[in-house]
N, C-alpha and C. Protein backbone atom coordinates (compact mmCIF):
# COMPACT_ATOMS: atom_id res chain seq x y z
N UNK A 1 -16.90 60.56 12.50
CA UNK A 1 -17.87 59.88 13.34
C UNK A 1 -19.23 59.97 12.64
N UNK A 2 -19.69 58.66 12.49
CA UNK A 2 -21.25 58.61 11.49
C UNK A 2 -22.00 58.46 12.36
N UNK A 3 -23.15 59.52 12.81
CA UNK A 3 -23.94 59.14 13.65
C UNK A 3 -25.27 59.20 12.90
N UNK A 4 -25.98 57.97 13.47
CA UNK A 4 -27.53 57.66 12.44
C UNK A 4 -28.50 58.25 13.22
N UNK A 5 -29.31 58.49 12.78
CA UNK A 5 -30.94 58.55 13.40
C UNK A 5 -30.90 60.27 14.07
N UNK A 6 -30.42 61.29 13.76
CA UNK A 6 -30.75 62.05 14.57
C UNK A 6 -31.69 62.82 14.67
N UNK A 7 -31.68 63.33 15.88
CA UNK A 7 -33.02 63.79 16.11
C UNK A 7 -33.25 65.29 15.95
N UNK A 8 -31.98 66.21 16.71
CA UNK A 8 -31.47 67.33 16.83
C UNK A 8 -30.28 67.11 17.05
N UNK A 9 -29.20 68.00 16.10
CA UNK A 9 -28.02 68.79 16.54
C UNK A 9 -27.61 70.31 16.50
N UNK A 10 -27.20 71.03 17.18
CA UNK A 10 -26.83 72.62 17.13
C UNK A 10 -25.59 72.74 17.68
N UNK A 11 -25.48 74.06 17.51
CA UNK A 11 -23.68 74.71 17.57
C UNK A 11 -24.42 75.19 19.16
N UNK A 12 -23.28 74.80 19.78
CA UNK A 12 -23.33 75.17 21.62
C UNK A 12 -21.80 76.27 21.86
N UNK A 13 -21.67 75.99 22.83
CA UNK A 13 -20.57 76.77 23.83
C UNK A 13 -20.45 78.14 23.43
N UNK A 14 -19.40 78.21 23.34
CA UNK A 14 -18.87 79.78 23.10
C UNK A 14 -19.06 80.54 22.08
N UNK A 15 -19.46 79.89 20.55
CA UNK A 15 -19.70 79.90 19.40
C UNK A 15 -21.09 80.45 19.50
N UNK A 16 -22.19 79.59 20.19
CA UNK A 16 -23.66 80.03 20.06
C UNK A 16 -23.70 80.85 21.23
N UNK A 17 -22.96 81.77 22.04
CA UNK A 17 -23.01 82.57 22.67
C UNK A 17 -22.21 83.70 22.42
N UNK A 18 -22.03 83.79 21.15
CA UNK A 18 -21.24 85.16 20.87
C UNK A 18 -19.54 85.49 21.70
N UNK A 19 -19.26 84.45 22.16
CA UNK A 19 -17.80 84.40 23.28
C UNK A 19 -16.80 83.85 22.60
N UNK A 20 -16.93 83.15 21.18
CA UNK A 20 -15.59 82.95 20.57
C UNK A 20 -14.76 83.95 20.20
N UNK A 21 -13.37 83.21 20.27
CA UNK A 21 -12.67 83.99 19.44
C UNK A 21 -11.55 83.28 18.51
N UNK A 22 -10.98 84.31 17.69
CA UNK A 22 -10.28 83.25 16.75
C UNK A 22 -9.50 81.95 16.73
N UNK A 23 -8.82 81.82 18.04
CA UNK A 23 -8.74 80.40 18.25
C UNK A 23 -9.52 79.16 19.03
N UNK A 24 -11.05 79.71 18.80
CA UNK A 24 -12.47 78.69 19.30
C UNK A 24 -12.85 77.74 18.50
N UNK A 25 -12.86 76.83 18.79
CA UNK A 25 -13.71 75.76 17.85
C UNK A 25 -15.56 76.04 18.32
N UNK A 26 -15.77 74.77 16.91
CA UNK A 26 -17.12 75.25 17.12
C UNK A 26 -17.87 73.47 17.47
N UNK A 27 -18.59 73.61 18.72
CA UNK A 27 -19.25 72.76 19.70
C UNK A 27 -20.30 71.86 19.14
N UNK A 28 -20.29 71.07 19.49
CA UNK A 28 -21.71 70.66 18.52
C UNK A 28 -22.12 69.60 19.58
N UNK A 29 -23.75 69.92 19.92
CA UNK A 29 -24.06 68.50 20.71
C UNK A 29 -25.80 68.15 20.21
N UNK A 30 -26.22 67.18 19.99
CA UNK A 30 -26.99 66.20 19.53
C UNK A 30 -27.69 65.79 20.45
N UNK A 31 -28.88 64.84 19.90
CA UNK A 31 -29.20 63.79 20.55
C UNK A 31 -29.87 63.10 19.22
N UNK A 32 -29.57 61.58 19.36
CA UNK A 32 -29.90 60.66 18.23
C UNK A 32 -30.63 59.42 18.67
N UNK A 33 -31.89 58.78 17.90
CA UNK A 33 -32.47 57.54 18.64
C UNK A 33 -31.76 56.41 17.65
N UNK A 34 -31.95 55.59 18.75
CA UNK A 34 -31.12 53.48 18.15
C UNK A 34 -32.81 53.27 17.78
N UNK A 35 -32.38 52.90 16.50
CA UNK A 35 -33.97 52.20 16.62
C UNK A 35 -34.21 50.67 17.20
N UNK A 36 -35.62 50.56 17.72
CA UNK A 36 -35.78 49.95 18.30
C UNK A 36 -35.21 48.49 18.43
N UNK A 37 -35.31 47.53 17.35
CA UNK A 37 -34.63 46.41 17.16
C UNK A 37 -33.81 46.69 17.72
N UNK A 38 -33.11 47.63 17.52
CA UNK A 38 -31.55 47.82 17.91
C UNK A 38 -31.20 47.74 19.25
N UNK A 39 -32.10 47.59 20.46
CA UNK A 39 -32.09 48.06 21.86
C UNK A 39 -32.45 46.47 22.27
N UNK A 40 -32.64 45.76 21.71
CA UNK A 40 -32.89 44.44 22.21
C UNK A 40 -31.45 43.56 22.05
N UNK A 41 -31.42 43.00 22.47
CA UNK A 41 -29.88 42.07 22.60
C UNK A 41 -28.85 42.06 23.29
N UNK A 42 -27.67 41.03 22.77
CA UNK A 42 -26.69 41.18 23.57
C UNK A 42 -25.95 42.07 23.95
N UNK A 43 -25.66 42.95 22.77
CA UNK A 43 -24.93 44.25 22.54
C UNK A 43 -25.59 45.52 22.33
N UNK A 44 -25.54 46.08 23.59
CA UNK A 44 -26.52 47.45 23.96
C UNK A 44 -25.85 48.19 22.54
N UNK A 45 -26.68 49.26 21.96
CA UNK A 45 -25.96 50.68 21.67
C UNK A 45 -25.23 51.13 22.21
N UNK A 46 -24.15 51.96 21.99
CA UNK A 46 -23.37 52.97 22.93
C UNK A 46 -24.27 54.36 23.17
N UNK A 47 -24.29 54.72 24.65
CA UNK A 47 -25.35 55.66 24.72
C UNK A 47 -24.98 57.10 24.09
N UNK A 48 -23.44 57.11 23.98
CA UNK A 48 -23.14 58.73 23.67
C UNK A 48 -21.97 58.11 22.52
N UNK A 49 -21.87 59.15 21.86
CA UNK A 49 -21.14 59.41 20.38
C UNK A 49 -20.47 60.94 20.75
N UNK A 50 -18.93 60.44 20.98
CA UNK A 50 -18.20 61.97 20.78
C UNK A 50 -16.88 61.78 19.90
N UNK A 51 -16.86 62.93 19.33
CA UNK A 51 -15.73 63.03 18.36
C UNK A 51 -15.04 64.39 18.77
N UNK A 52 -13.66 64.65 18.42
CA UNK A 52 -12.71 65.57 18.58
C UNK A 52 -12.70 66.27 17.51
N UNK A 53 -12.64 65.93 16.57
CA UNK A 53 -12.56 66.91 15.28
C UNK A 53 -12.79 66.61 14.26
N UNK A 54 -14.16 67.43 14.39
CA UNK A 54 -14.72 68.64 14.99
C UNK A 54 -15.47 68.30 16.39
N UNK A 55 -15.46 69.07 17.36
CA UNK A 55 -15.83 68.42 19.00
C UNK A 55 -17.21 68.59 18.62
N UNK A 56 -17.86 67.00 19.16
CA UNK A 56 -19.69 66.68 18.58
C UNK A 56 -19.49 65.98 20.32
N UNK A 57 -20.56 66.02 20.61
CA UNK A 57 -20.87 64.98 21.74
C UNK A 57 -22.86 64.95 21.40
N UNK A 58 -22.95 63.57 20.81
CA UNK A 58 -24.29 62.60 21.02
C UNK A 58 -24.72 62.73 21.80
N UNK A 59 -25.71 61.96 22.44
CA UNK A 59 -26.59 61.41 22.93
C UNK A 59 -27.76 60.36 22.63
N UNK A 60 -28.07 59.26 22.75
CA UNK A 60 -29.32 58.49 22.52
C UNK A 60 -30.73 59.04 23.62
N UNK A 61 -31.41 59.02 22.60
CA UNK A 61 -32.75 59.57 23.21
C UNK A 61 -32.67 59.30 24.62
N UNK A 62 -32.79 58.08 25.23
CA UNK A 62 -32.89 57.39 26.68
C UNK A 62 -31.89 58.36 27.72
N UNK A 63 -30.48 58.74 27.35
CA UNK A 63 -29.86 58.72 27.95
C UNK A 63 -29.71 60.24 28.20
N UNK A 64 -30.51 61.22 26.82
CA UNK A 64 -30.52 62.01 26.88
C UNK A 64 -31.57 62.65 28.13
N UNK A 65 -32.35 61.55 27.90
CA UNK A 65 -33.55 62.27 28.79
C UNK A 65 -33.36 61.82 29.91
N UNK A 66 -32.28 60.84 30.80
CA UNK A 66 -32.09 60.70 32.50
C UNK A 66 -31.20 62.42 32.12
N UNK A 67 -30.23 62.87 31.69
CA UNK A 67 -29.75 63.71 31.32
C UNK A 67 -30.22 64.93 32.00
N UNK A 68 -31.63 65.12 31.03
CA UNK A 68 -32.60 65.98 31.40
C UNK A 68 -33.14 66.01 32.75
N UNK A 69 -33.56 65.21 32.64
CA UNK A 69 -34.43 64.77 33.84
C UNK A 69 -34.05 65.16 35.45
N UNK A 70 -32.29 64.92 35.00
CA UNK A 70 -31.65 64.97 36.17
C UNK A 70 -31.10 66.58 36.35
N UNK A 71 -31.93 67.25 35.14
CA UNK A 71 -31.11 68.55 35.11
C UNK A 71 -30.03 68.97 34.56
N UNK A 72 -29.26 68.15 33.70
CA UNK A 72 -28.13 68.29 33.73
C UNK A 72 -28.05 69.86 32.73
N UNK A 73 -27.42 70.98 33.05
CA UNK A 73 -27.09 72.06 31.80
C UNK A 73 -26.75 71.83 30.78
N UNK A 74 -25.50 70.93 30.23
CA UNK A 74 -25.16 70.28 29.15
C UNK A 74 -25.99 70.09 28.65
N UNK A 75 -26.73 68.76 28.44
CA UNK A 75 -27.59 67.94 28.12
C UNK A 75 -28.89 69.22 27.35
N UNK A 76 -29.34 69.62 28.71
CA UNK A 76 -30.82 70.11 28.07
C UNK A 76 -30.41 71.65 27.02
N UNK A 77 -29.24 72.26 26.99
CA UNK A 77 -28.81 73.61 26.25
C UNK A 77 -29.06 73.17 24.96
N UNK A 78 -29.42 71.66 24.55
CA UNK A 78 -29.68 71.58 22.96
C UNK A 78 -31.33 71.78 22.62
N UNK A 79 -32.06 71.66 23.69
CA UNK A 79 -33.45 71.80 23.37
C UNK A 79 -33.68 73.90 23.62
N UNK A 80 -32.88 74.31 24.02
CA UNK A 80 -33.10 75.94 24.44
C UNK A 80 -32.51 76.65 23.16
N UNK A 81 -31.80 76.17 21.86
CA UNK A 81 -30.84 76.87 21.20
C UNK A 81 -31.95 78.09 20.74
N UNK A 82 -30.86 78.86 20.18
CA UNK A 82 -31.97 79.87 18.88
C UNK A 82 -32.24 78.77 17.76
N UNK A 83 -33.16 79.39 16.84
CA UNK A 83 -33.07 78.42 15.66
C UNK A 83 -32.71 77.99 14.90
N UNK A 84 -31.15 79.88 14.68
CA UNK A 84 -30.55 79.84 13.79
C UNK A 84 -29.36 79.11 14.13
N UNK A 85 -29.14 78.30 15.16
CA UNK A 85 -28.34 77.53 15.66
C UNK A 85 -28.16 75.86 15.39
N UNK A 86 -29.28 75.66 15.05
CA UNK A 86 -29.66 73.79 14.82
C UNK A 86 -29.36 73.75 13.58
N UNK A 87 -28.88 72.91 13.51
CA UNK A 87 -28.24 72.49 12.00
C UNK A 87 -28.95 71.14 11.41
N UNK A 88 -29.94 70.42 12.85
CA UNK A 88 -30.71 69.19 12.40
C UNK A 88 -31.93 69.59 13.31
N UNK A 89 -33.37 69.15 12.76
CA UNK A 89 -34.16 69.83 13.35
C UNK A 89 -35.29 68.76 12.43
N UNK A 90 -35.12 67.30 13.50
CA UNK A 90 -36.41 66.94 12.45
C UNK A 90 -37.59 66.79 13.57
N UNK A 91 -38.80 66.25 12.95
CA UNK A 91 -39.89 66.37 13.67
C UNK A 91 -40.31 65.97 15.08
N UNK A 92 -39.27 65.00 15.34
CA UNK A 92 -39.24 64.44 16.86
C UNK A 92 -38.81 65.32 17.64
N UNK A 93 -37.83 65.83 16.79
CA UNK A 93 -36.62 66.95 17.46
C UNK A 93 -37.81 67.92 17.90
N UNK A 94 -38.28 68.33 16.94
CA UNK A 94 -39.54 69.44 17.37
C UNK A 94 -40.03 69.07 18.35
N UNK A 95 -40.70 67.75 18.46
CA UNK A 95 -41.45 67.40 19.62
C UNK A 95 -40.65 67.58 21.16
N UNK A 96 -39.31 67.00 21.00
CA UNK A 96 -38.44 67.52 22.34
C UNK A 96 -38.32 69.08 22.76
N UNK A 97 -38.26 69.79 22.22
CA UNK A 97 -37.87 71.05 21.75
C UNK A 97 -39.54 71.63 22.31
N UNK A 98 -40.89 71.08 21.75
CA UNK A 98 -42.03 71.56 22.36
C UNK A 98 -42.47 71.20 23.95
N UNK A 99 -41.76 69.74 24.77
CA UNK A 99 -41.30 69.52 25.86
C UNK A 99 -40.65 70.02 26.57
N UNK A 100 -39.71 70.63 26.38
CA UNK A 100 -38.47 70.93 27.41
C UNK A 100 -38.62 71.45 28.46
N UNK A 101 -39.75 72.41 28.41
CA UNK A 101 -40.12 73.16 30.19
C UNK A 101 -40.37 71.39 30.94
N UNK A 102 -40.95 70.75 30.63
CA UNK A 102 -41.37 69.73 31.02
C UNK A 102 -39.84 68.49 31.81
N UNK A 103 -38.56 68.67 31.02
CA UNK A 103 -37.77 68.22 31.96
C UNK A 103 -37.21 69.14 33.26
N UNK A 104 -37.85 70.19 33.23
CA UNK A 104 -37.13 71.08 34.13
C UNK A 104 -37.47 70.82 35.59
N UNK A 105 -36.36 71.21 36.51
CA UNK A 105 -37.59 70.74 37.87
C UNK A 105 -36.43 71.93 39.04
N UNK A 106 -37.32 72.83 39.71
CA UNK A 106 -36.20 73.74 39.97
C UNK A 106 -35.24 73.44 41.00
N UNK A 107 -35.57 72.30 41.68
CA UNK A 107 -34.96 71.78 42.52
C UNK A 107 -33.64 71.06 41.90
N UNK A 108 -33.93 69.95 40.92
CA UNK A 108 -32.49 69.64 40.20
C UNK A 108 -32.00 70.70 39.31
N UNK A 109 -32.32 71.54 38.89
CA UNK A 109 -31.67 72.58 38.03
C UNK A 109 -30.75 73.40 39.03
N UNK A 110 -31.45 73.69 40.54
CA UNK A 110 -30.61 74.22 41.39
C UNK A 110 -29.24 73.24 41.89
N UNK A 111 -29.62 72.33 42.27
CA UNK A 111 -28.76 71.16 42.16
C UNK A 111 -27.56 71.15 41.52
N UNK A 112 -27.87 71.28 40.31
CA UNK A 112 -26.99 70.87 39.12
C UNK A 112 -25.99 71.94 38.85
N UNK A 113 -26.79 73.38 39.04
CA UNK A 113 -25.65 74.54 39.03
C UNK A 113 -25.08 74.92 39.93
N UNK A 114 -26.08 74.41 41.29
CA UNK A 114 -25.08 74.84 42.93
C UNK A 114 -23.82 73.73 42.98
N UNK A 115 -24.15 72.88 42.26
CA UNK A 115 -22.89 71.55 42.39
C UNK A 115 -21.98 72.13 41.49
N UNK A 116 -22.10 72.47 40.49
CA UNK A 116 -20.97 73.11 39.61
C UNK A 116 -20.36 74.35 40.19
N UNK A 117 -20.66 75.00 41.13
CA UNK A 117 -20.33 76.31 41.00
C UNK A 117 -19.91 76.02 42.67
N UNK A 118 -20.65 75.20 43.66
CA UNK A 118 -19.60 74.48 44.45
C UNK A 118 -17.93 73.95 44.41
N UNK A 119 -18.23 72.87 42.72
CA UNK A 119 -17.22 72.59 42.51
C UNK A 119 -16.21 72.92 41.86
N UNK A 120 -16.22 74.61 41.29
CA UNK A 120 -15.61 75.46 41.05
C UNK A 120 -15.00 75.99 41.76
N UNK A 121 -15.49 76.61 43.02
CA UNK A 121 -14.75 77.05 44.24
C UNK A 121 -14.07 75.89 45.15
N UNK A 122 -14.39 74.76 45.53
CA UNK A 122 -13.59 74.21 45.45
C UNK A 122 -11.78 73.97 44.96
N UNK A 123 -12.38 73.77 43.45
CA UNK A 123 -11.08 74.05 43.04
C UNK A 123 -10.20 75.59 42.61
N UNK A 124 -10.45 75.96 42.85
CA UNK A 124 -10.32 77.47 43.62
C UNK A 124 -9.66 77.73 44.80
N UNK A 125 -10.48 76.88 45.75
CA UNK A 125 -9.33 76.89 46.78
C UNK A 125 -8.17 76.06 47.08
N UNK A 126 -8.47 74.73 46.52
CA UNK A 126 -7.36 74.23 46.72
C UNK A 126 -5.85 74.63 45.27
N UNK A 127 -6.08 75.18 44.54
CA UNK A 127 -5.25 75.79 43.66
C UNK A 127 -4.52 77.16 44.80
N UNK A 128 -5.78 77.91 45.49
CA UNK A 128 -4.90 78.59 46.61
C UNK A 128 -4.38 78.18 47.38
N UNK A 129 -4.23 76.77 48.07
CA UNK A 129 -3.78 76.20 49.18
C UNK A 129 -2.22 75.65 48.42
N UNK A 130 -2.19 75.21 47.26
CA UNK A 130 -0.87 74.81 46.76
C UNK A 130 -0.15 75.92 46.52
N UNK A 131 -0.33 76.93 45.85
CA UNK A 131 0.02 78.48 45.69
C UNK A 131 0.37 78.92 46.89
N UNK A 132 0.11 79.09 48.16
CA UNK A 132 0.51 79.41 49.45
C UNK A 132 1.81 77.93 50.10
N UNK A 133 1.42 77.02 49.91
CA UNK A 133 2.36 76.16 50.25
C UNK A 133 3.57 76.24 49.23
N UNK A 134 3.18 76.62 48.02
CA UNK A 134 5.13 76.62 47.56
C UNK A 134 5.69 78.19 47.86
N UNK A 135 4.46 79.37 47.99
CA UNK A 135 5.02 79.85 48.68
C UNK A 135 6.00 80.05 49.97
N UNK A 136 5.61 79.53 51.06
CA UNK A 136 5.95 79.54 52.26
C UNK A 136 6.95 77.92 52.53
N UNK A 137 6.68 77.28 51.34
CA UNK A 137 7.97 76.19 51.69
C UNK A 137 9.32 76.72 51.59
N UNK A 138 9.79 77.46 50.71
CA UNK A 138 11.01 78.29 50.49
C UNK A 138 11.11 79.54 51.90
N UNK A 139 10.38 80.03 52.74
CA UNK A 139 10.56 80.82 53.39
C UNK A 139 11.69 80.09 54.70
N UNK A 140 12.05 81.27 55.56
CA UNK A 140 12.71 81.24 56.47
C UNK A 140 12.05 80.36 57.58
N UNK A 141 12.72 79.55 58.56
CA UNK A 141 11.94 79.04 59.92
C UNK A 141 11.07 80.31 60.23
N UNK A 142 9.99 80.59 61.14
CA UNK A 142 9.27 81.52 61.52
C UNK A 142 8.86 82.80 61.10
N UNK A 143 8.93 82.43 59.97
CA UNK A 143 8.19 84.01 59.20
C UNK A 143 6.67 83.30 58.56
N UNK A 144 6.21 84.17 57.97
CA UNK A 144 4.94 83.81 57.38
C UNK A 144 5.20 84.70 55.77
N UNK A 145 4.73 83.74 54.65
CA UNK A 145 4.86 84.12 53.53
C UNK A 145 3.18 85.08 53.42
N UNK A 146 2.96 86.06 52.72
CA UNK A 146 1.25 87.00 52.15
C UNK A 146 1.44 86.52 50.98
């Protein structure tokens, strides 16, 4: 996957948090600008660029920053890295990177992780609700399966 124009890329997930282990790949997420010409016409840019191997997930400036904006964790963990983490680091990139308190807003940041961690338990419970139903489908008329 050839991606042009970037702005910043760094090693994310488990890798830039010391949590890999020998069978981890290593994460990579970006953000890259279309230059301008390029945003006029019939045929938009594609806003995101992802590849499998090695796992990269893009971003275009624009899309990066509703991204931000909206809080998203993904998205903004490329402007927070260490330094020794960025593997592209040009001057715009700096400039995002000297912004970033600036997409924050504590209300969507709360948002964004109470929805994830909502929708974690969620599926949580309903993984317990199927787990109890094949339990207790095999049981006797009137007993109760624990």
């Amino acid at each position: 996957m050839n991606v042009p124009h970037i702005l910043l890329s760094g090693i994310v997930g488990s890798t830039a948090y010391g949590l890999a282990h020998a069978g981890s790949d290593v994460d990579r997420l970006g953000v890259f600008a279309v230059p301008t010409q390029k945003l006029h016409g019939l045929h938009p840019p594609k806003e995101s660029l992802v590849g499998t191997d090695p796992d990269r997930t893009f971003h275009e400036a624009a899309k990066w920053c509703r991204l931000a904006l909206g809080g998203n964790p993904s998205a903004t963990e490329v402007v927070w890295l260490a330094d020794e983490l960025y593997e592209v680091r040009t001057p715009l990139g700096d400039e995002l990177i000297g912004i970033r308190a600036s997409f924050l807003s504590a209300r969507r940041v709360r948002a964004a992780y109470l929805g994830y961690a909502t929708q974690q338990v969620r599926r949580l419970e309903s993984k317990g609700d199927r787990t109890r139903r094949r339990t207790c489908a095999g049981a006797p008329p009137n007993t109760h399966a624990i």
